[in-house]
PDB file of N, CA and C in Angstrom:
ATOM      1  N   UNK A   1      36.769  23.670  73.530  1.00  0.00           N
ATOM      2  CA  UNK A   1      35.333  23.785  73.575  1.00  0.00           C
ATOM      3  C   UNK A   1      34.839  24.055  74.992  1.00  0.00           C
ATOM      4  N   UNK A   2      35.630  24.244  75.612  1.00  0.00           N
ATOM      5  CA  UNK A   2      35.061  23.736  77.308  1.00  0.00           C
ATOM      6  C   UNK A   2      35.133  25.418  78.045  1.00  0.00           C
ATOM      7  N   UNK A   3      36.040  26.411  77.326  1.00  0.00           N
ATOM      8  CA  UNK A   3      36.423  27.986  77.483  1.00  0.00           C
ATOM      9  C   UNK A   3      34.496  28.566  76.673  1.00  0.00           C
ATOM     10  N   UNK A   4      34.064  27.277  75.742  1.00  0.00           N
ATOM     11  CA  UNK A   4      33.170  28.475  75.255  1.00  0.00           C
ATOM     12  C   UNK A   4      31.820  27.821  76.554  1.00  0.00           C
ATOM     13  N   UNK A   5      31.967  26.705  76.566  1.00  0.00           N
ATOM     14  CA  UNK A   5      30.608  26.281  77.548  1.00  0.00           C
ATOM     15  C   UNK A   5      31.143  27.238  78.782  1.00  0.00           C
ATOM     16  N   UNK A   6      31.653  27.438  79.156  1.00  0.00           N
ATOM     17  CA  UNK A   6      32.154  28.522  80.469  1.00  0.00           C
ATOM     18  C   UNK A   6      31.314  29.850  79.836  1.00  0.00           C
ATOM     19  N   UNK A   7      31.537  30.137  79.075  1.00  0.00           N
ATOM     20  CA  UNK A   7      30.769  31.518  78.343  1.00  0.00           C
ATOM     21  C   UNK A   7      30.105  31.098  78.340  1.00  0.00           C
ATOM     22  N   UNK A   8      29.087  30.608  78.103  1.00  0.00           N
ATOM     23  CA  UNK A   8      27.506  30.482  77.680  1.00  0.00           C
ATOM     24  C   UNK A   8      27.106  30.261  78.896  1.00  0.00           C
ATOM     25  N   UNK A   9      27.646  29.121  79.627  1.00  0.00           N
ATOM     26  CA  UNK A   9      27.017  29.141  81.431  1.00  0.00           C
ATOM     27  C   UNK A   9      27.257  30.686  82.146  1.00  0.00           C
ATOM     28  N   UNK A  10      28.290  31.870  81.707  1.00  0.00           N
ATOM     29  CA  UNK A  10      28.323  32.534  82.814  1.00  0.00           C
ATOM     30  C   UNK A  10      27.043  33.793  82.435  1.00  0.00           C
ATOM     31  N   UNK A  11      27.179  33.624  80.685  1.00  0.00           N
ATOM     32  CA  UNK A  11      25.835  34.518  80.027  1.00  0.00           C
ATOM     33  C   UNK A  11      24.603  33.921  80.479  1.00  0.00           C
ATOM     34  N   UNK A  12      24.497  32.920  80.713  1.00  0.00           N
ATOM     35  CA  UNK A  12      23.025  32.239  81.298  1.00  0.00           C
ATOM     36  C   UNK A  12      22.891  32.862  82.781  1.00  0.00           C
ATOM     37  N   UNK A  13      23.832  33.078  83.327  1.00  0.00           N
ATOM     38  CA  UNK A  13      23.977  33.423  85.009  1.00  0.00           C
ATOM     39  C   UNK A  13      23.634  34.449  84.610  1.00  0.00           C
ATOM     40  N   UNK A  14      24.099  35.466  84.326  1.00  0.00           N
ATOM     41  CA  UNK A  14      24.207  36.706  84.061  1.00  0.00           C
ATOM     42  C   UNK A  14      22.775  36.919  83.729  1.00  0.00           C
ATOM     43  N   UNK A  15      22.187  36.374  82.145  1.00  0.00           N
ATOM     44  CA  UNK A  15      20.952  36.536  82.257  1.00  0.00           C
ATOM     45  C   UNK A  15      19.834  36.071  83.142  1.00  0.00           C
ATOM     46  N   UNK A  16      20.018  34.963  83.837  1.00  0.00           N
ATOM     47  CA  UNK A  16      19.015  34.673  84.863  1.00  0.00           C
ATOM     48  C   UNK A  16      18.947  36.067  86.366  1.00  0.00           C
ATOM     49  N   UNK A  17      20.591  36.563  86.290  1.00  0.00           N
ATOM     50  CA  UNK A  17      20.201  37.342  87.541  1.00  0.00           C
ATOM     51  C   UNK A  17      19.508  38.901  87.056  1.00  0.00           C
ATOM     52  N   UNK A  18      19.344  38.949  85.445  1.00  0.00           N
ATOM     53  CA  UNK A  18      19.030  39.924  85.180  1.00  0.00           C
ATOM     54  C   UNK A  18      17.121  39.851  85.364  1.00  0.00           C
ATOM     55  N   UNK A  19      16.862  38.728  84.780  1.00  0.00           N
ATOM     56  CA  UNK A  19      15.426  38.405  85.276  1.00  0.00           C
ATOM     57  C   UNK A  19      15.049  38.252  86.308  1.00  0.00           C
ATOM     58  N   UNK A  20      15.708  38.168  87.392  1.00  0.00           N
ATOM     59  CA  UNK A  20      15.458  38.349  89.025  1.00  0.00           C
ATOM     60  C   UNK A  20      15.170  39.415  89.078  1.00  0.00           C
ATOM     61  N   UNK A  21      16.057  40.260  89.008  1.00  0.00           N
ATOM     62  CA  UNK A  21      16.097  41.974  89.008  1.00  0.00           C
ATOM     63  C   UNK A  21      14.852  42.590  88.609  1.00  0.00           C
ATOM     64  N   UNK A  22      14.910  41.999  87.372  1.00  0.00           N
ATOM     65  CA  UNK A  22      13.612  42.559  86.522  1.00  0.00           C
ATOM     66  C   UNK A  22      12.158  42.304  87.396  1.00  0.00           C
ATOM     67  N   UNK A  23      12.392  41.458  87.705  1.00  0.00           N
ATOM     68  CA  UNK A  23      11.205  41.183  89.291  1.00  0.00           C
ATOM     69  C   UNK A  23      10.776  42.290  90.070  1.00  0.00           C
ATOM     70  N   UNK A  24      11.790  42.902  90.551  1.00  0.00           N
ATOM     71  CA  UNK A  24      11.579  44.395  92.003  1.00  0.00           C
ATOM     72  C   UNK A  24      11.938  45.569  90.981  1.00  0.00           C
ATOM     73  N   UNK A  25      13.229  45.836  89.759  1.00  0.00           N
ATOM     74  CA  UNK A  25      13.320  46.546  89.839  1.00  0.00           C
ATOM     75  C   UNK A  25      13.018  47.181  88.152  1.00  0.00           C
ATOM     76  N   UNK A  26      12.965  48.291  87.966  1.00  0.00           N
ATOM     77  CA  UNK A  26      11.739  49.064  86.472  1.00  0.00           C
ATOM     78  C   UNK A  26      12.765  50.057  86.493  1.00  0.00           C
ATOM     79  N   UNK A  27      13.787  49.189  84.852  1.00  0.00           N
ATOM     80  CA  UNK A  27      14.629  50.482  83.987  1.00  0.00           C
ATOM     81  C   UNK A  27      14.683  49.842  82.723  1.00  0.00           C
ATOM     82  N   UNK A  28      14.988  50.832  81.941  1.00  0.00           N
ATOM     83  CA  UNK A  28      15.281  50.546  80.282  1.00  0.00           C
ATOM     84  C   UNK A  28      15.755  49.204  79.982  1.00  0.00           C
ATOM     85  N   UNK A  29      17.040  48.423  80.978  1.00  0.00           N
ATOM     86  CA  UNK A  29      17.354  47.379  80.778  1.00  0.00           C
ATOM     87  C   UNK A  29      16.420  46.252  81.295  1.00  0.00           C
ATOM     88  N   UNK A  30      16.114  45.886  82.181  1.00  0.00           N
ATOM     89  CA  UNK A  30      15.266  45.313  83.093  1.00  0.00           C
ATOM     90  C   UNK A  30      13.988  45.221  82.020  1.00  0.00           C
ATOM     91  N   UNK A  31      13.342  46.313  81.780  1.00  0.00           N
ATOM     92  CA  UNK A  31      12.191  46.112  80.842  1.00  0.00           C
ATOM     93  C   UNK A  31      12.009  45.629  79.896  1.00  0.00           C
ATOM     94  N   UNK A  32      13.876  45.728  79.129  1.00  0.00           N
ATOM     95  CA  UNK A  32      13.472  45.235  77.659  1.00  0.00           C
ATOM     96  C   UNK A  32      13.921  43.326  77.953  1.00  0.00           C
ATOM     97  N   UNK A  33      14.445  42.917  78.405  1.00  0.00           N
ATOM     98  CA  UNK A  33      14.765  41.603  78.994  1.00  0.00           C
ATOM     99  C   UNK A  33      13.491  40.870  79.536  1.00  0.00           C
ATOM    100  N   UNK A  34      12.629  41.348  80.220  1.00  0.00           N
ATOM    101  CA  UNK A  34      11.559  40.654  81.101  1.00  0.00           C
ATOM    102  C   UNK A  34      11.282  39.707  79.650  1.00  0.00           C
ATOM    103  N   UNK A  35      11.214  38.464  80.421  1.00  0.00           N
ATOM    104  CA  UNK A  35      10.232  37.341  79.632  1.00  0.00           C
ATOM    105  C   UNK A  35       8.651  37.234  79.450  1.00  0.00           C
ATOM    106  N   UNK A  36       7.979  38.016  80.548  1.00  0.00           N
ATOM    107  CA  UNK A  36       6.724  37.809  80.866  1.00  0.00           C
ATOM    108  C   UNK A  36       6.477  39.057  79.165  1.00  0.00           C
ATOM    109  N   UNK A  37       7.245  40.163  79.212  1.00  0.00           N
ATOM    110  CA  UNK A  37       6.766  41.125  78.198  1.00  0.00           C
ATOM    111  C   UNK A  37       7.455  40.283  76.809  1.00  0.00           C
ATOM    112  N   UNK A  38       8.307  39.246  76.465  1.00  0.00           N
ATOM    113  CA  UNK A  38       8.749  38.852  75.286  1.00  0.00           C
ATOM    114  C   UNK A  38       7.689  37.822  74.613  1.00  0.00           C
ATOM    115  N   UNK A  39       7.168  37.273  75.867  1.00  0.00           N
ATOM    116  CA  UNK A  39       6.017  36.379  75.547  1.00  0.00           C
ATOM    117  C   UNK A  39       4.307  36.490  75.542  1.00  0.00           C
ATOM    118  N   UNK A  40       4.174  37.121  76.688  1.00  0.00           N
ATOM    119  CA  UNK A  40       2.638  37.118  77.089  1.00  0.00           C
ATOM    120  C   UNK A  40       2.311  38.673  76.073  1.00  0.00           C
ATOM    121  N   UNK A  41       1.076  38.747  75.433  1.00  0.00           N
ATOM    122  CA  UNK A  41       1.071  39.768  74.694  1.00  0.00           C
ATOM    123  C   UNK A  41       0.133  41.487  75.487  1.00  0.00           C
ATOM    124  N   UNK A  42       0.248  41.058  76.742  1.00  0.00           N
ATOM    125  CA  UNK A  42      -0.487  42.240  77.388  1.00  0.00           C
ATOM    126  C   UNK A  42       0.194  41.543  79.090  1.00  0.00           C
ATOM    127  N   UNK A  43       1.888  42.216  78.803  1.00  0.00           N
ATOM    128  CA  UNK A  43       2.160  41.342  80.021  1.00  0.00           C
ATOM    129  C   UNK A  43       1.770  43.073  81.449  1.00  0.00           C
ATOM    130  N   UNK A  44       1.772  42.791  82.332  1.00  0.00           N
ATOM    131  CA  UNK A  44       1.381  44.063  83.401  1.00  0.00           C
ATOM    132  C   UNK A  44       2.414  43.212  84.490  1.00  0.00           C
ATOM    133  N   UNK A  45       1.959  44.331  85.547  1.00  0.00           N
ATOM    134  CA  UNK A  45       3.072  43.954  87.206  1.00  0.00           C
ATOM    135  C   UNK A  45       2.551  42.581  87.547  1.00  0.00           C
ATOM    136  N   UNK A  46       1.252  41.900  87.270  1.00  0.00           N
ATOM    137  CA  UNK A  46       0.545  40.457  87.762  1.00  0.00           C
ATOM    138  C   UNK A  46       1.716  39.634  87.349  1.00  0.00           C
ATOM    139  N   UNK A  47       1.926  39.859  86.037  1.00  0.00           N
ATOM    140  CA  UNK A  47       2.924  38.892  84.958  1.00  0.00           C
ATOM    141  C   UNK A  47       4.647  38.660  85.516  1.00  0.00           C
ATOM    142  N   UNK A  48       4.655  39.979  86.476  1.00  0.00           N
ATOM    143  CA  UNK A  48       6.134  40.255  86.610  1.00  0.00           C
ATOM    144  C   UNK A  48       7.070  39.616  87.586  1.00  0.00           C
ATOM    145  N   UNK A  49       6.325  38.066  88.156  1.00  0.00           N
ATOM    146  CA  UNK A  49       6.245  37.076  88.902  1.00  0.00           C
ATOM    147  C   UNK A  49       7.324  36.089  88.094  1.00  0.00           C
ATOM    148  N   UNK A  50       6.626  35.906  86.935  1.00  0.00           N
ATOM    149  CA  UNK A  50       7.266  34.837  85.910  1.00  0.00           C
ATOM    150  C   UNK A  50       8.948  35.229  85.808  1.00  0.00           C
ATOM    151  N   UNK A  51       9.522  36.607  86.064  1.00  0.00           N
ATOM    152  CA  UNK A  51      10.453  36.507  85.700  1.00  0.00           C
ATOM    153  C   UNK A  51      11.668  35.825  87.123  1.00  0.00           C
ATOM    154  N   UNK A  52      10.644  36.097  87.843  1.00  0.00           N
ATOM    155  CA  UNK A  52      11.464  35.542  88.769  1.00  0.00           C
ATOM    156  C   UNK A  52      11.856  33.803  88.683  1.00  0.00           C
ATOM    157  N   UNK A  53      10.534  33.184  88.712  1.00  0.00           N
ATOM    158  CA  UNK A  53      11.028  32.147  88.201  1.00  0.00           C
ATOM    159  C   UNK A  53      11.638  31.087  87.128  1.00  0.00           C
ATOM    160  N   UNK A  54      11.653  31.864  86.290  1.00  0.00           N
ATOM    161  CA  UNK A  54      12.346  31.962  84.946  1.00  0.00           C
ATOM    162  C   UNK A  54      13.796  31.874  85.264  1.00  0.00           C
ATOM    163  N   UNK A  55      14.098  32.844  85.772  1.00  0.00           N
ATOM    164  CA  UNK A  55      15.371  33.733  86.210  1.00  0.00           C
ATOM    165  C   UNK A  55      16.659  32.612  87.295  1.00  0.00           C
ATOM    166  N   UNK A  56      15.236  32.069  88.337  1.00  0.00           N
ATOM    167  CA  UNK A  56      15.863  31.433  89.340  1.00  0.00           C
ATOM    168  C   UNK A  56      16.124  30.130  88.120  1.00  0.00           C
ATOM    169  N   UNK A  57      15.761  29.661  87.624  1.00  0.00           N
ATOM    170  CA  UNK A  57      15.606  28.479  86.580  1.00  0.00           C
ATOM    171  C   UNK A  57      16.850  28.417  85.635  1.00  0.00           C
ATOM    172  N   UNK A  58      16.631  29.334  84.812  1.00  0.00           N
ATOM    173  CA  UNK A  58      18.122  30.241  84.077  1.00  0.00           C
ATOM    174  C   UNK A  58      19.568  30.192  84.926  1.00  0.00           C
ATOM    175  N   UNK A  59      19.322  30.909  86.221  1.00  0.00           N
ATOM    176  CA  UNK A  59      20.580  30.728  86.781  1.00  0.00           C
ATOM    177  C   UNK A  59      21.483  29.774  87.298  1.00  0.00           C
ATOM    178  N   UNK A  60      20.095  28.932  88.142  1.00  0.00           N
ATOM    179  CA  UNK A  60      20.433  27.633  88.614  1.00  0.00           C
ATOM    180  C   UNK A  60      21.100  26.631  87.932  1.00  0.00           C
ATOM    181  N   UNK A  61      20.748  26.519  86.563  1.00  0.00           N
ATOM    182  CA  UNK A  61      21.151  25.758  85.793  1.00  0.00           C
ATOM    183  C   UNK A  61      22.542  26.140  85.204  1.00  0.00           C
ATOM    184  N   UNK A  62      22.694  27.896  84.969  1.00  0.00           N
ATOM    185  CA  UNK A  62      24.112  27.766  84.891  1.00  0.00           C
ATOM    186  C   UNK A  62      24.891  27.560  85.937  1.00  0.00           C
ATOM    187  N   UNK A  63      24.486  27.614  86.961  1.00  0.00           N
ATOM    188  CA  UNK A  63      25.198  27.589  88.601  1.00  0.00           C
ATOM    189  C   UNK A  63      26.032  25.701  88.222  1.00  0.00           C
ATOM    190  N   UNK A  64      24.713  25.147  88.179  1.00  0.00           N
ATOM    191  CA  UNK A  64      24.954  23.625  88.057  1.00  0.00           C
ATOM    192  C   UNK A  64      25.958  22.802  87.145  1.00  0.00           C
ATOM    193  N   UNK A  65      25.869  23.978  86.081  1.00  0.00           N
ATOM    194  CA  UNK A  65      26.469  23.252  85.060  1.00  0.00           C
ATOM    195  C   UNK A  65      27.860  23.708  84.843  1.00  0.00           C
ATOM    196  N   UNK A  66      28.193  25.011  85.526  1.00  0.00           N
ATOM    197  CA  UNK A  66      29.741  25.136  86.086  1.00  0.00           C
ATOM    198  C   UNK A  66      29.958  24.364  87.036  1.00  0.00           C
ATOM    199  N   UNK A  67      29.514  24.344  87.976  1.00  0.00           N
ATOM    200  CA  UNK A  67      30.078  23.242  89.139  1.00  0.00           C
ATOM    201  C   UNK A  67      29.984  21.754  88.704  1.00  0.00           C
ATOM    202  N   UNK A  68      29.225  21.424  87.526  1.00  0.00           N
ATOM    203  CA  UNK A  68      29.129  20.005  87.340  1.00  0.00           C
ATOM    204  C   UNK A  68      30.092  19.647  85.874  1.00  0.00           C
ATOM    205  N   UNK A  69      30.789  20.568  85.708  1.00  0.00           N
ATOM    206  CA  UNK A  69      31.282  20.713  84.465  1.00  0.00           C
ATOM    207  C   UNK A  69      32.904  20.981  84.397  1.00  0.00           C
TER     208      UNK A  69
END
């Protein structure tokens, strides 16, 4: 069980650094991922803040939970 929590923490990394990204940078992938556009229903560039901290949140926690794990 401990090979699949390794997967799911490194997909959490993975997705948190994709919501960073999605912060500065505007492509097909990046766009369809943003949280601010999965949630807010008229999300714009104001909104495109949230993913950063989302992202840092997302990652951190898988960061933590490999090293604490």
């Amino acid at each position: 069980m401990k090979n699949l929590d390794t997967i799911v923490n490194v997909v959490g990394i993975i997705y948190g650094l994709t919501l960073i990204l999605a912060t500065f940078v505007r492509n097909k992938v990046t766009e369809s991922l943003r949280i601010d556009a999965l949630f807010i229903p008229q999300a714009t560039d104001d909104t495109r803040p949230l993913n950063l901290v989302v992202g840092l949140l997302v990652a951190g926690y898988g960061i933590y939970s490999l090293l604490t794990g």
